[in-house]
C-alpha atoms as a PDB file:
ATOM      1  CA  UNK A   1     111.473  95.480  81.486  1.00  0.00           C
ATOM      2  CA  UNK A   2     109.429  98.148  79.978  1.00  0.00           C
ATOM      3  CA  UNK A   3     111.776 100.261  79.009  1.00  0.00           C
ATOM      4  CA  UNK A   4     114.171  97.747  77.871  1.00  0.00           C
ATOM      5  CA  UNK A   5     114.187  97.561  74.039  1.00  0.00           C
ATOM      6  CA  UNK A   6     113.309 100.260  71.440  1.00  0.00           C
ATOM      7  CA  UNK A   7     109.714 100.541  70.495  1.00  0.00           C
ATOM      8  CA  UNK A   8     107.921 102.166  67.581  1.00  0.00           C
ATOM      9  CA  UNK A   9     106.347 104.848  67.113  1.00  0.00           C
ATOM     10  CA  UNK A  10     109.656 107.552  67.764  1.00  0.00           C
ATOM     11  CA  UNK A  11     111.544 109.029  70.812  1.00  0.00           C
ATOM     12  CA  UNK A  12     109.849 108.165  75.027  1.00  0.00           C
ATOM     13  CA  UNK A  13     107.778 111.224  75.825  1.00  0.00           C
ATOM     14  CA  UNK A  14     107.775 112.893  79.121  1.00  0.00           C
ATOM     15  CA  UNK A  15     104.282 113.397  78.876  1.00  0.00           C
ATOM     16  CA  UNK A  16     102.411 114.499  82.591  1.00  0.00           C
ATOM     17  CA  UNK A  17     104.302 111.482  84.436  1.00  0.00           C
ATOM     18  CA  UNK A  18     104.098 111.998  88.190  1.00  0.00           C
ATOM     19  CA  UNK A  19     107.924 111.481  88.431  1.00  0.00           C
ATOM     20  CA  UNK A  20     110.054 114.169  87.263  1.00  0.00           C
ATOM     21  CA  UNK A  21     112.544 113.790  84.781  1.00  0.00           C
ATOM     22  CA  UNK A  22     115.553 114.657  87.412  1.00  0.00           C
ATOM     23  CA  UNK A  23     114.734 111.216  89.515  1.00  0.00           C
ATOM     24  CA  UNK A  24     114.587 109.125  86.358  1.00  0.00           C
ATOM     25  CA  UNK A  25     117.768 110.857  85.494  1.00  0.00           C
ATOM     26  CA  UNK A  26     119.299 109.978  88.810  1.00  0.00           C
ATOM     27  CA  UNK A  27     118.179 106.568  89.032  1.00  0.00           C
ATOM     28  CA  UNK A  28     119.497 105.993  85.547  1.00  0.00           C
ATOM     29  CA  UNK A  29     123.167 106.900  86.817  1.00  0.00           C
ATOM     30  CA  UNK A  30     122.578 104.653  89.705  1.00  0.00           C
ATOM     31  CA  UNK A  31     122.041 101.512  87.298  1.00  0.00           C
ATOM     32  CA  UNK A  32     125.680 102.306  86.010  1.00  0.00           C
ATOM     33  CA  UNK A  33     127.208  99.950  88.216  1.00  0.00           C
ATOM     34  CA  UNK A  34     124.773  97.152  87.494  1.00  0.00           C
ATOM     35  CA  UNK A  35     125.085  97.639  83.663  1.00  0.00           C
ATOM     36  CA  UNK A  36     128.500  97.107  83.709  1.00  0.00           C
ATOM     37  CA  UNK A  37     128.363  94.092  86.309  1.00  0.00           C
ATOM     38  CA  UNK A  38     125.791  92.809  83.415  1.00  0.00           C
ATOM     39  CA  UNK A  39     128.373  93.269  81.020  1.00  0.00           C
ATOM     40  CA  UNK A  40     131.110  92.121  82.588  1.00  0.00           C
ATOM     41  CA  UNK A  41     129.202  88.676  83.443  1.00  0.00           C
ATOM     42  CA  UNK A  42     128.405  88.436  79.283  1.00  0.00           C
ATOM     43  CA  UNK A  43     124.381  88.418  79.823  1.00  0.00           C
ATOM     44  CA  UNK A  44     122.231  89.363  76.955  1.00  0.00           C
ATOM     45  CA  UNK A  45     119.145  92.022  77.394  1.00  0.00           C
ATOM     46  CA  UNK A  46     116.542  89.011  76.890  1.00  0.00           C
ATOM     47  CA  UNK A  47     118.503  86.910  79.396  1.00  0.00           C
ATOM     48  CA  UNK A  48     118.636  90.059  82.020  1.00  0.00           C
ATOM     49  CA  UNK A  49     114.674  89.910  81.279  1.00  0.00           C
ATOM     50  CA  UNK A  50     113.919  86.650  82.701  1.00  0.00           C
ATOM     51  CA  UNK A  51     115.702  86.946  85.211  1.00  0.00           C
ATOM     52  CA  UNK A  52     113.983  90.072  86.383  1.00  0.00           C
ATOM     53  CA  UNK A  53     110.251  87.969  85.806  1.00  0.00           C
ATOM     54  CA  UNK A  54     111.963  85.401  87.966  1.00  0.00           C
ATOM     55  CA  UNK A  55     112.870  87.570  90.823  1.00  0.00           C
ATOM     56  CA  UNK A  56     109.176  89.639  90.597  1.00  0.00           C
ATOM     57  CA  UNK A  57     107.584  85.575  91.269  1.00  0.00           C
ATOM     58  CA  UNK A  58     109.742  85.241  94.205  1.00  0.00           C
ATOM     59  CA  UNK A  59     108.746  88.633  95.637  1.00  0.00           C
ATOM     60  CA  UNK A  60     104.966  87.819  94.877  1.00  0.00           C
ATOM     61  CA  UNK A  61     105.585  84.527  96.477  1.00  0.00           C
ATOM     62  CA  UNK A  62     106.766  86.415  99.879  1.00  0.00           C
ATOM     63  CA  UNK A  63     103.942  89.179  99.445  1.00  0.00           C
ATOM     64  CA  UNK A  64     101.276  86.693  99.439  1.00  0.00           C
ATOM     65  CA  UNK A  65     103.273  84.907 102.659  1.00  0.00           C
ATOM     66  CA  UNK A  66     103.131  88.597 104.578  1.00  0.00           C
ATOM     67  CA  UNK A  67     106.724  89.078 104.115  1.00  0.00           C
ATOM     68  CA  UNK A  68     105.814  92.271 103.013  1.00  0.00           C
ATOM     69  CA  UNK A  69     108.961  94.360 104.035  1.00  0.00           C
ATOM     70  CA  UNK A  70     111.523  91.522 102.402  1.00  0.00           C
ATOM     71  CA  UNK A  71     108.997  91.294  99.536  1.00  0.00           C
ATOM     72  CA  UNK A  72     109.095  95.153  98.609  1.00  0.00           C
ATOM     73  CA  UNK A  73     113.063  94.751  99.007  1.00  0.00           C
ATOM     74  CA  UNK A  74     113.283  91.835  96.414  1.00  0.00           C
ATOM     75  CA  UNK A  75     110.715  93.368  93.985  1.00  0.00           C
ATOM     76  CA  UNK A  76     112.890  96.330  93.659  1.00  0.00           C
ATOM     77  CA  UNK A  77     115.923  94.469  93.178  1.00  0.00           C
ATOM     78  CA  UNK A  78     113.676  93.151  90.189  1.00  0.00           C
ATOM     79  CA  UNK A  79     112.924  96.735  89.238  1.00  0.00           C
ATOM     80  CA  UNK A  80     116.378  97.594  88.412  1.00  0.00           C
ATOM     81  CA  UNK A  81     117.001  94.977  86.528  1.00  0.00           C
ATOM     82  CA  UNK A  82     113.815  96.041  84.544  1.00  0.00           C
ATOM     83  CA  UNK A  83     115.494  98.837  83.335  1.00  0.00           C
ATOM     84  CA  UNK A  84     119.067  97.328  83.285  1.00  0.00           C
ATOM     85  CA  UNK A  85     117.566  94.989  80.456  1.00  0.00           C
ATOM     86  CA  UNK A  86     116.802  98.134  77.992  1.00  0.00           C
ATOM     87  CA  UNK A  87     120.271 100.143  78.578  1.00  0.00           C
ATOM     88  CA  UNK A  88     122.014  96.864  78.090  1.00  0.00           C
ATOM     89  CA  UNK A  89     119.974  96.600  74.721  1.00  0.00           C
ATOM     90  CA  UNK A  90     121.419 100.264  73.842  1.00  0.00           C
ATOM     91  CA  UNK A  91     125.082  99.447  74.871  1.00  0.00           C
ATOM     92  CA  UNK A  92     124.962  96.262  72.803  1.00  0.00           C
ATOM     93  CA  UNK A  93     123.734  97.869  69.516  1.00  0.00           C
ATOM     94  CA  UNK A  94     120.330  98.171  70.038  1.00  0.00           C
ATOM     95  CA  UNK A  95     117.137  95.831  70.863  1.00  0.00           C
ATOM     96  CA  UNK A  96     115.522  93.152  68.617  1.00  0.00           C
ATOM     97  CA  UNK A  97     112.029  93.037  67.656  1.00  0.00           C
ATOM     98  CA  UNK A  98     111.731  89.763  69.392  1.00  0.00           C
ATOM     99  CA  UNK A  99     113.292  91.190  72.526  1.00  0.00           C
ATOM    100  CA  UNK A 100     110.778  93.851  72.681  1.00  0.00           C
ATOM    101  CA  UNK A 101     108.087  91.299  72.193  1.00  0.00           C
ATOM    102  CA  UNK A 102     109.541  89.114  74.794  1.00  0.00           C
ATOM    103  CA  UNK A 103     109.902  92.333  77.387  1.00  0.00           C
ATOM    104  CA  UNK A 104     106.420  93.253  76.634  1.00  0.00           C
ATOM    105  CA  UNK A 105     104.853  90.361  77.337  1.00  0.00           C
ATOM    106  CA  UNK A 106     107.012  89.200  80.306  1.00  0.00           C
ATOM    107  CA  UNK A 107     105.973  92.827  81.930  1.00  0.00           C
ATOM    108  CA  UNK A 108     102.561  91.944  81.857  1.00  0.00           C
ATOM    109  CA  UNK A 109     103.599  88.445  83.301  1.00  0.00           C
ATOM    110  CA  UNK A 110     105.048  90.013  85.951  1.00  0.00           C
ATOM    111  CA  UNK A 111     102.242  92.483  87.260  1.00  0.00           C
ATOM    112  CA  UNK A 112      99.938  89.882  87.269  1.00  0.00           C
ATOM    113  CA  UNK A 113     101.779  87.629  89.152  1.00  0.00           C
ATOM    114  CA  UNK A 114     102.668  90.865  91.763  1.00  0.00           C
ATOM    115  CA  UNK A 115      99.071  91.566  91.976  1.00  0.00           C
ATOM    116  CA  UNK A 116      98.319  87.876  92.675  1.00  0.00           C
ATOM    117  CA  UNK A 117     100.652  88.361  95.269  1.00  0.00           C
ATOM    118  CA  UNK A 118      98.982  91.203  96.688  1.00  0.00           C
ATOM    119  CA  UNK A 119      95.440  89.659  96.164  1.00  0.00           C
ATOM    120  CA  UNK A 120      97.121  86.231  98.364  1.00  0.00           C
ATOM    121  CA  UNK A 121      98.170  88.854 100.928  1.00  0.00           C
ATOM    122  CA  UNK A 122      94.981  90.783 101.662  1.00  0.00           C
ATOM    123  CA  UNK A 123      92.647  87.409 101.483  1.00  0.00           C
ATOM    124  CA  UNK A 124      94.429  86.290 104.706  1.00  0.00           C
ATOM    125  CA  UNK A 125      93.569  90.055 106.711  1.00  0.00           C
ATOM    126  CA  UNK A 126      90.168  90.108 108.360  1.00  0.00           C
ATOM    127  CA  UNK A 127      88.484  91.918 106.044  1.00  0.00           C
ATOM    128  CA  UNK A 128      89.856  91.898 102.417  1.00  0.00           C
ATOM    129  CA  UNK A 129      86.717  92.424  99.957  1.00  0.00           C
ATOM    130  CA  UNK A 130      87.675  95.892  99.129  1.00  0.00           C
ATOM    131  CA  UNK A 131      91.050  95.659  99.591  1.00  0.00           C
ATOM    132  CA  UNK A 132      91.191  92.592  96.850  1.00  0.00           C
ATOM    133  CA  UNK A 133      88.789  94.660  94.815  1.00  0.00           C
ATOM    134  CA  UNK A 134      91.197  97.684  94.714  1.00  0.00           C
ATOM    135  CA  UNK A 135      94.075  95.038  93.818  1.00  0.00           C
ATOM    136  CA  UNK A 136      92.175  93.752  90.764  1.00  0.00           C
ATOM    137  CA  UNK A 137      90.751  96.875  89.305  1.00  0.00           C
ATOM    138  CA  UNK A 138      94.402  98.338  89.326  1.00  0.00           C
ATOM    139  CA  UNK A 139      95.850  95.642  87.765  1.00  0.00           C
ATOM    140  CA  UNK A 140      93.273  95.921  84.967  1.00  0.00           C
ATOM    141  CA  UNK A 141      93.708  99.253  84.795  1.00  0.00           C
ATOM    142  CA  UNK A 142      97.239  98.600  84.317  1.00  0.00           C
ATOM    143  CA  UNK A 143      96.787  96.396  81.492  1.00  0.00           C
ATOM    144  CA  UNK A 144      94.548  98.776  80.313  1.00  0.00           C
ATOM    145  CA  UNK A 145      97.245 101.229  80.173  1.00  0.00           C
ATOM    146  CA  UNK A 146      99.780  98.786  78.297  1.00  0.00           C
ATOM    147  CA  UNK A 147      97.198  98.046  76.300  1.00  0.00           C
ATOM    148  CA  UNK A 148      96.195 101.522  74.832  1.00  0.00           C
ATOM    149  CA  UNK A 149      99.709 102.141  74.210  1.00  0.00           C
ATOM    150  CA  UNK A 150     100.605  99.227  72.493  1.00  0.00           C
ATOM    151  CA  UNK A 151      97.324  99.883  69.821  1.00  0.00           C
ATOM    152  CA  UNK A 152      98.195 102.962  69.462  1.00  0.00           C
ATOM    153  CA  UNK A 153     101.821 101.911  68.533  1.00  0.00           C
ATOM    154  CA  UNK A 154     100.110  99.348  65.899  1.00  0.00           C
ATOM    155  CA  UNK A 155      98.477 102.112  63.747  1.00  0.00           C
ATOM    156  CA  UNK A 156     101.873 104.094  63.781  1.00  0.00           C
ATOM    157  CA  UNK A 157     101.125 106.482  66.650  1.00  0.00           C
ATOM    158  CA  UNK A 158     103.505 107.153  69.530  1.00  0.00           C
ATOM    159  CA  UNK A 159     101.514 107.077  72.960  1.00  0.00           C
ATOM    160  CA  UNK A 160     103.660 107.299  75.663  1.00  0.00           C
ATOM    161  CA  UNK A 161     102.275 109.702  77.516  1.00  0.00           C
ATOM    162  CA  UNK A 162      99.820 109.975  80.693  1.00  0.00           C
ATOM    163  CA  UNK A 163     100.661 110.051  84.755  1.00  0.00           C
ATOM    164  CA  UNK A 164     100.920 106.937  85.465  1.00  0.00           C
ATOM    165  CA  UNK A 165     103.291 104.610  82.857  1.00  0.00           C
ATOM    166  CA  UNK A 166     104.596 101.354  84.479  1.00  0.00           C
ATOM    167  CA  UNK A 167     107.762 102.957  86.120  1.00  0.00           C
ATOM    168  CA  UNK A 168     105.331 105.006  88.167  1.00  0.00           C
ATOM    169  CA  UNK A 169     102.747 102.522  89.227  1.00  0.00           C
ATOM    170  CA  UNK A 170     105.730 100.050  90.236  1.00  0.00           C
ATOM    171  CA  UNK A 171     106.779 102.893  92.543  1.00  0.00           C
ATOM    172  CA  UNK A 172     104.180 103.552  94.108  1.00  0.00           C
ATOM    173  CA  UNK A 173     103.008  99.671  94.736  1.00  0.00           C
ATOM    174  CA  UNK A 174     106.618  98.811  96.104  1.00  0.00           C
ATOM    175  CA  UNK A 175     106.389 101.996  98.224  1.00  0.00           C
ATOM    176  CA  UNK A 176     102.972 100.523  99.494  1.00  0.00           C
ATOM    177  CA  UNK A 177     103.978  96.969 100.319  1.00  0.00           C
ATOM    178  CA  UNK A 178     107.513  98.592 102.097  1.00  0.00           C
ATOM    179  CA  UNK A 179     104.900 100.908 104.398  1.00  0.00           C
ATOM    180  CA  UNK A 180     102.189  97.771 104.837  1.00  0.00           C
ATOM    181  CA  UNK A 181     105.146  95.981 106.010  1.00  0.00           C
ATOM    182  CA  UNK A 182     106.022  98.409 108.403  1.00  0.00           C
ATOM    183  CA  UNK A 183     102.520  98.285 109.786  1.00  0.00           C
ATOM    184  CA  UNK A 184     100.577 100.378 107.708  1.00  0.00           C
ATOM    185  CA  UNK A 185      98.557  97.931 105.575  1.00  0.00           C
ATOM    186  CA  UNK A 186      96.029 100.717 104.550  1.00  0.00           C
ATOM    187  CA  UNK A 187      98.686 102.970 103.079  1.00  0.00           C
ATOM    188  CA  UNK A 188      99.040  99.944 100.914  1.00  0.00           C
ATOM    189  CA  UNK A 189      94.942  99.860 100.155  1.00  0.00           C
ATOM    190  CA  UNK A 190      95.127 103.813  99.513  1.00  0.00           C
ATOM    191  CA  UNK A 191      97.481 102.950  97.007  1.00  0.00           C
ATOM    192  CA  UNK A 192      96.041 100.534  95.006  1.00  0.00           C
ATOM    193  CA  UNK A 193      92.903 102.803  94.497  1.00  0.00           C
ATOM    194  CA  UNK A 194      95.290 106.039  93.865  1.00  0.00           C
ATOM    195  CA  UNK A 195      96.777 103.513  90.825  1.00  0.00           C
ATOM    196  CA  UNK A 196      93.202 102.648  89.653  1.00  0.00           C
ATOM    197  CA  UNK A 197      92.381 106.331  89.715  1.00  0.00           C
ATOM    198  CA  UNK A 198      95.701 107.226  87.549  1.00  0.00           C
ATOM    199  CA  UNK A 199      95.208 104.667  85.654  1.00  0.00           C
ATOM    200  CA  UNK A 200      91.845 105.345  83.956  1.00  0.00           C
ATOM    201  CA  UNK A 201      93.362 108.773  83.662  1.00  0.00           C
ATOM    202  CA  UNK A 202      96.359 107.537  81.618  1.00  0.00           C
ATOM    203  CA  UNK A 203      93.920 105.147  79.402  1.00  0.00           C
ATOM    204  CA  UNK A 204      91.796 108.938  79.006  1.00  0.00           C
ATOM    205  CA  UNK A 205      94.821 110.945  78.202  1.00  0.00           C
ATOM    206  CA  UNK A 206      95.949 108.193  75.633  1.00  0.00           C
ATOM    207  CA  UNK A 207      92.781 107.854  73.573  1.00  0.00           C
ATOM    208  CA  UNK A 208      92.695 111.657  73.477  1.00  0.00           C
ATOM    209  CA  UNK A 209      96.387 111.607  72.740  1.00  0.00           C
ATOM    210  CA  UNK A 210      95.677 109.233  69.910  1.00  0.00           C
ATOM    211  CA  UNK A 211      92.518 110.757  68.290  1.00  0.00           C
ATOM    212  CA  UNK A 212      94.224 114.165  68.266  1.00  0.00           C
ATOM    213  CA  UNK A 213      97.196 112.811  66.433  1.00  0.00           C
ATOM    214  CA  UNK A 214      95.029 110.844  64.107  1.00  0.00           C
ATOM    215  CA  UNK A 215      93.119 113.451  63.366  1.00  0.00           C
ATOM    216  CA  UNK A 216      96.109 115.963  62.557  1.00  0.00           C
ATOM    217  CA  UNK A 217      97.639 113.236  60.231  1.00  0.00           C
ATOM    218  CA  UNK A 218      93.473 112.844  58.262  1.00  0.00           C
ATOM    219  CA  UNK A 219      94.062 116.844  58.139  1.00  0.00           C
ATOM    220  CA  UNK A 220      97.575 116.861  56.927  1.00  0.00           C
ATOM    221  CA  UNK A 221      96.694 113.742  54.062  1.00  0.00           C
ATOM    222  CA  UNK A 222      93.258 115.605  53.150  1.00  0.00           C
ATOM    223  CA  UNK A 223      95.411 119.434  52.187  1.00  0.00           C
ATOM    224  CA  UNK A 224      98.147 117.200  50.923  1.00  0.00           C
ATOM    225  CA  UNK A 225      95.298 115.979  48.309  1.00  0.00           C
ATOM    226  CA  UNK A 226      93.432 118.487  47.531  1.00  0.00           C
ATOM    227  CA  UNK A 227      96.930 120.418  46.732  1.00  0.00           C
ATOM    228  CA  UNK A 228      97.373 117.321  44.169  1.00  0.00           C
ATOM    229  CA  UNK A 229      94.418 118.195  42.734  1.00  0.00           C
ATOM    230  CA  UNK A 230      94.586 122.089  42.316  1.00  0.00           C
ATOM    231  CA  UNK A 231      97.959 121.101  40.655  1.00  0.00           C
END
């Protein structure tokens, strides 16, 4: 969902994310078939979007219930369709500005509810103050991340940059639950602190991002003026 519809603020940015540009590349061919299933069954972007939200609640649902190997399967089914949503936008002319509000705010819907999920899990283990504490403080840092971009978007500055953008924390969460599953639960704990970590570096590199470009625009306006002036 977060990629789904165009956003202001000018072209996605590369920026230091922890996954190369050759696996987005890749996984973007692999949606090919799915795009054109989407197509061919006449569903719009904002349509593909709920659906994805719906699908994230049902793999929260089984998290929480310690069906954590089924969960990480469904919640990447979900996944794809969170990026199926945005190429079908493309293919169909383009997004709306209500379809990137409604993707925007159905993304942070649908961490919240994972985390919950996650949270539901770890308060029926033995021992689940830190783990739950991990949980929380990445899903604020998270919204922290969403948050700084989206600001940064409202005073007309592009901030997509920073290691850890919601592609890459959804990665590494469903690669947790998958190995928790499997019978590594602390993999899974590991994880959830390695997010909070990247995310309070994202939040850093995007307020540094911001003042920088902030500051060359001031420095651009204040020559442009006192050029007016001279003249």
């Amino acid at each position: 969902m977060s990629a789904s519809h165009p956003r202001a603020g000018g072209r996605i940015g590369q920026g230091d994310s922890i996954v190369p540009r050759w696996v987005k590349d890749a996984g973007r061919l692999a949606l090919a078939p799915v795009i054109r299933a989407a197509q061919a069954l006449h569903l719009t972007p904002n349509t593909v979007t709920v659906i994805g939200l719906l699908i994230v609640v049902v793999a929260a649902v089984m998290i929480a219930n310690g069906l954590l190997l089924a969960g990480a399967v469904v919640l990447l089914a979900g996944s794809v369709l969170d990026a199926v949503d945005g190429a079908l936008a493309r293919l169909q002319g383009g997004g709306t500005p209500f379809g990137s509000f409604l993707d925007s705010t159905l993304d942070r819907v649908g961490e919240a509810v994972l985390y919950a999920g996650i949270v539901g899990y770890f308060l029926s283990t033995p021992e689940p103050a830190l783990p739950v504490l991990a949980a929380i403080l990445a899903l604020i840092g998270s919204f922290m991340v969403s948050y700084s971009r989206a600001r940064a978007e409202g005073i007309g500055v592009s901030a997509e940059v920073g290691m850890a953008p919601r592609t890459e924390r959804l990665a590494l969460v469903i690669g947790g639950i998958a190995l928790a599953g499997l019978g590594w639960p602390a993999i899974l704990v590991g994880i959830l602190w390695l997010i909070v970590a990247l995310t309070a570096a994202t939040v850093v590199q995007r307020i540094w991002h911001v003042w920088r470009s902030t500051q060359s625009r001031l420095a651009r306006s204040t020559s442009v003026s006192d050029t007016n002036e001279e003249r």
